[in-house]
Protein backbone atom coordinates (compact mmCIF):
# COMPACT_ATOMS: atom_id res chain seq x y z
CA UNK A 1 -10.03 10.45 -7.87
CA UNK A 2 -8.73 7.11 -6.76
CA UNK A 3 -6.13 6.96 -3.99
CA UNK A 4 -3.33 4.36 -4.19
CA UNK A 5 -1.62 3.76 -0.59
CA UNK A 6 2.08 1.80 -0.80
CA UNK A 7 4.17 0.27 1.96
CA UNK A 8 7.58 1.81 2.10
CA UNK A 9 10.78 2.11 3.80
CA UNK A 10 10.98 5.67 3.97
CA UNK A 11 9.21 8.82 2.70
CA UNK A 12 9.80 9.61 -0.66
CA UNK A 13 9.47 7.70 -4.14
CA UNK A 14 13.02 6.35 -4.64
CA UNK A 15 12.16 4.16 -1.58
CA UNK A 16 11.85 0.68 -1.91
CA UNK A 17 8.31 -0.46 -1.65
CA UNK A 18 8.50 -2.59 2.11
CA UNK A 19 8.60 -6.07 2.10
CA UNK A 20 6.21 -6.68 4.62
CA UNK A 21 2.32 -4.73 4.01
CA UNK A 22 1.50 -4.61 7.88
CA UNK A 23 4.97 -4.08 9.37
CA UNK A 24 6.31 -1.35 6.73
CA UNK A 25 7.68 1.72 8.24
CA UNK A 26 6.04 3.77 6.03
CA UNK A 27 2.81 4.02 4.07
CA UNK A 28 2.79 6.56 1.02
CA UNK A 29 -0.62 7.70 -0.62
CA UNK A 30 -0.31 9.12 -4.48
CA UNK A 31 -3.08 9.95 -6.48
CA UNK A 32 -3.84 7.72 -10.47
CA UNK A 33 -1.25 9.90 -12.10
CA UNK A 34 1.49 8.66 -9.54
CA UNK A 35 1.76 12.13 -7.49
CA UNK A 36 2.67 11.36 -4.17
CA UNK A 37 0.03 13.41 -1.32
CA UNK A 38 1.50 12.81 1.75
CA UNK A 39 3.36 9.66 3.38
CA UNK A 40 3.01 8.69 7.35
CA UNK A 41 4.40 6.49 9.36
CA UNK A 42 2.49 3.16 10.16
CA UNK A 43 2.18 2.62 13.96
CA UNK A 44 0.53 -0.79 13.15
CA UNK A 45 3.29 -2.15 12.33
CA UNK A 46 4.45 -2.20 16.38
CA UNK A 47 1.62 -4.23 17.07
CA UNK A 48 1.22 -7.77 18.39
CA UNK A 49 -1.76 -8.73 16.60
CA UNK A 50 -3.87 -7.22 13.64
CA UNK A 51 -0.93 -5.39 12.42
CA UNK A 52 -3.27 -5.65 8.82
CA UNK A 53 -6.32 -4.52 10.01
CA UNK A 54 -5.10 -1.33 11.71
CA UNK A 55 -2.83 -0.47 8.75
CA UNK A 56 -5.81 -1.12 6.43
CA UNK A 57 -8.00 0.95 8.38
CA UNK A 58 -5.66 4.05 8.61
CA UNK A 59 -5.85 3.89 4.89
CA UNK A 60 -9.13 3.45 4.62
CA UNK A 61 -9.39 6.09 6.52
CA UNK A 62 -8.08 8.26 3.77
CA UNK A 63 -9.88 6.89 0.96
CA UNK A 64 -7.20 4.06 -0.39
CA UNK A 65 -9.01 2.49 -2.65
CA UNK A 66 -5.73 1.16 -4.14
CA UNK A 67 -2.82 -0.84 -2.47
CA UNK A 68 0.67 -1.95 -4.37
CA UNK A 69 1.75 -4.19 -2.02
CA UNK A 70 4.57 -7.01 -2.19
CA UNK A 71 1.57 -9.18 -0.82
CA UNK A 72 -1.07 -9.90 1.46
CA UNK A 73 -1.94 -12.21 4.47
CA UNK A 74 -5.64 -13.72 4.50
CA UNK A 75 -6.31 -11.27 7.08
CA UNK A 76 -5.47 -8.25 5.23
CA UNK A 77 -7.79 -9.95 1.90
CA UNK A 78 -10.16 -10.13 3.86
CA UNK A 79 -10.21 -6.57 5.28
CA UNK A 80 -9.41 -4.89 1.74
CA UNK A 81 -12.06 -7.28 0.14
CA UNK A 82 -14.35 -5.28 2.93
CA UNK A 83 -13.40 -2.23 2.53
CA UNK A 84 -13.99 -2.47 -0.88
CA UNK A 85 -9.80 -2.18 -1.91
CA UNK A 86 -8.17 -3.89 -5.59
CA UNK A 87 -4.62 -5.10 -4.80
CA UNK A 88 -1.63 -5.36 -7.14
CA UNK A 89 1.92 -7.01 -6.69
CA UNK A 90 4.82 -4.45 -6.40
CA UNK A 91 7.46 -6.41 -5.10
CA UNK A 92 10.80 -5.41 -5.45
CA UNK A 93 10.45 -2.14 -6.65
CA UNK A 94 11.00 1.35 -5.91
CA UNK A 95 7.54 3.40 -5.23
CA UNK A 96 8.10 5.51 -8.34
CA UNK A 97 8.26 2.26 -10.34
CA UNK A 98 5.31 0.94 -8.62
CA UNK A 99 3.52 3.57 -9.59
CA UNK A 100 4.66 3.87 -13.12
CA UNK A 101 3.88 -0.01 -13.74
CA UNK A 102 0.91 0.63 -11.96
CA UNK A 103 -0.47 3.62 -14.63
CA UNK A 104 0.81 0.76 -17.38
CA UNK A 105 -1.34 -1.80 -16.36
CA UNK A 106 1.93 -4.44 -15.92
CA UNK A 107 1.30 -4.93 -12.58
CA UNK A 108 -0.13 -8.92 -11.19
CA UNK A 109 -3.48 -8.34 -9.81
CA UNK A 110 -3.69 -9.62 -6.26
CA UNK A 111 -7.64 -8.82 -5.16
């Protein structure tokens, strides 16, 4: 089962998907069919360098394979690319909509 991890700006799927990947609030995680698991709060987002990396790795941690995202910084490519991570634009919407764009295949492909 693939894992799809989202930047929001709060906890449950009528938030907006964050602006910013590294410095969201929020991550959620939701499984292909758009459930959500679980969201946590991001505590890379407080830091003064390699906000990316840390927030990557937390997700990596729980087996993101998947990120909607509004965007991402060369060092964040470069971690997903590692970690083995497809990327797709969901700027502007909610984290239901990602999601349901997402399962229609109408979302830009980032990485």
């Amino acid at each position: 089962m693939a894992k799809i991890g989202i930047p929001s700006l709060g906890t449950d799927e009528a938030s907006a998907v964050a602006d910013r990947f590294a410095r969201a609030p929020f991550f959620m995680i939701a499984d292909e069919k758009g459930a959500i698991l679980e969201s946590f709060e991001n505590t890379a987002g407080s830091e003064a360098h390699g906000a990316a990396s840390k927030a990557l790795m937390a997700l990596s941690q729980k087996e993101v394979s998947i990120l909607l995202v509004p965007r991402l910084g060369p060092n964040a490519i470069g971690f997903a690319k590692q970690a083995g991570m497809s990327a797709f634009c969901a700027e502007g919407l909610t984290v239901k909509d990602a999601l349901a764009k997402y399962a229609q295949g109408s979302l830009e492909k980032l990485l």
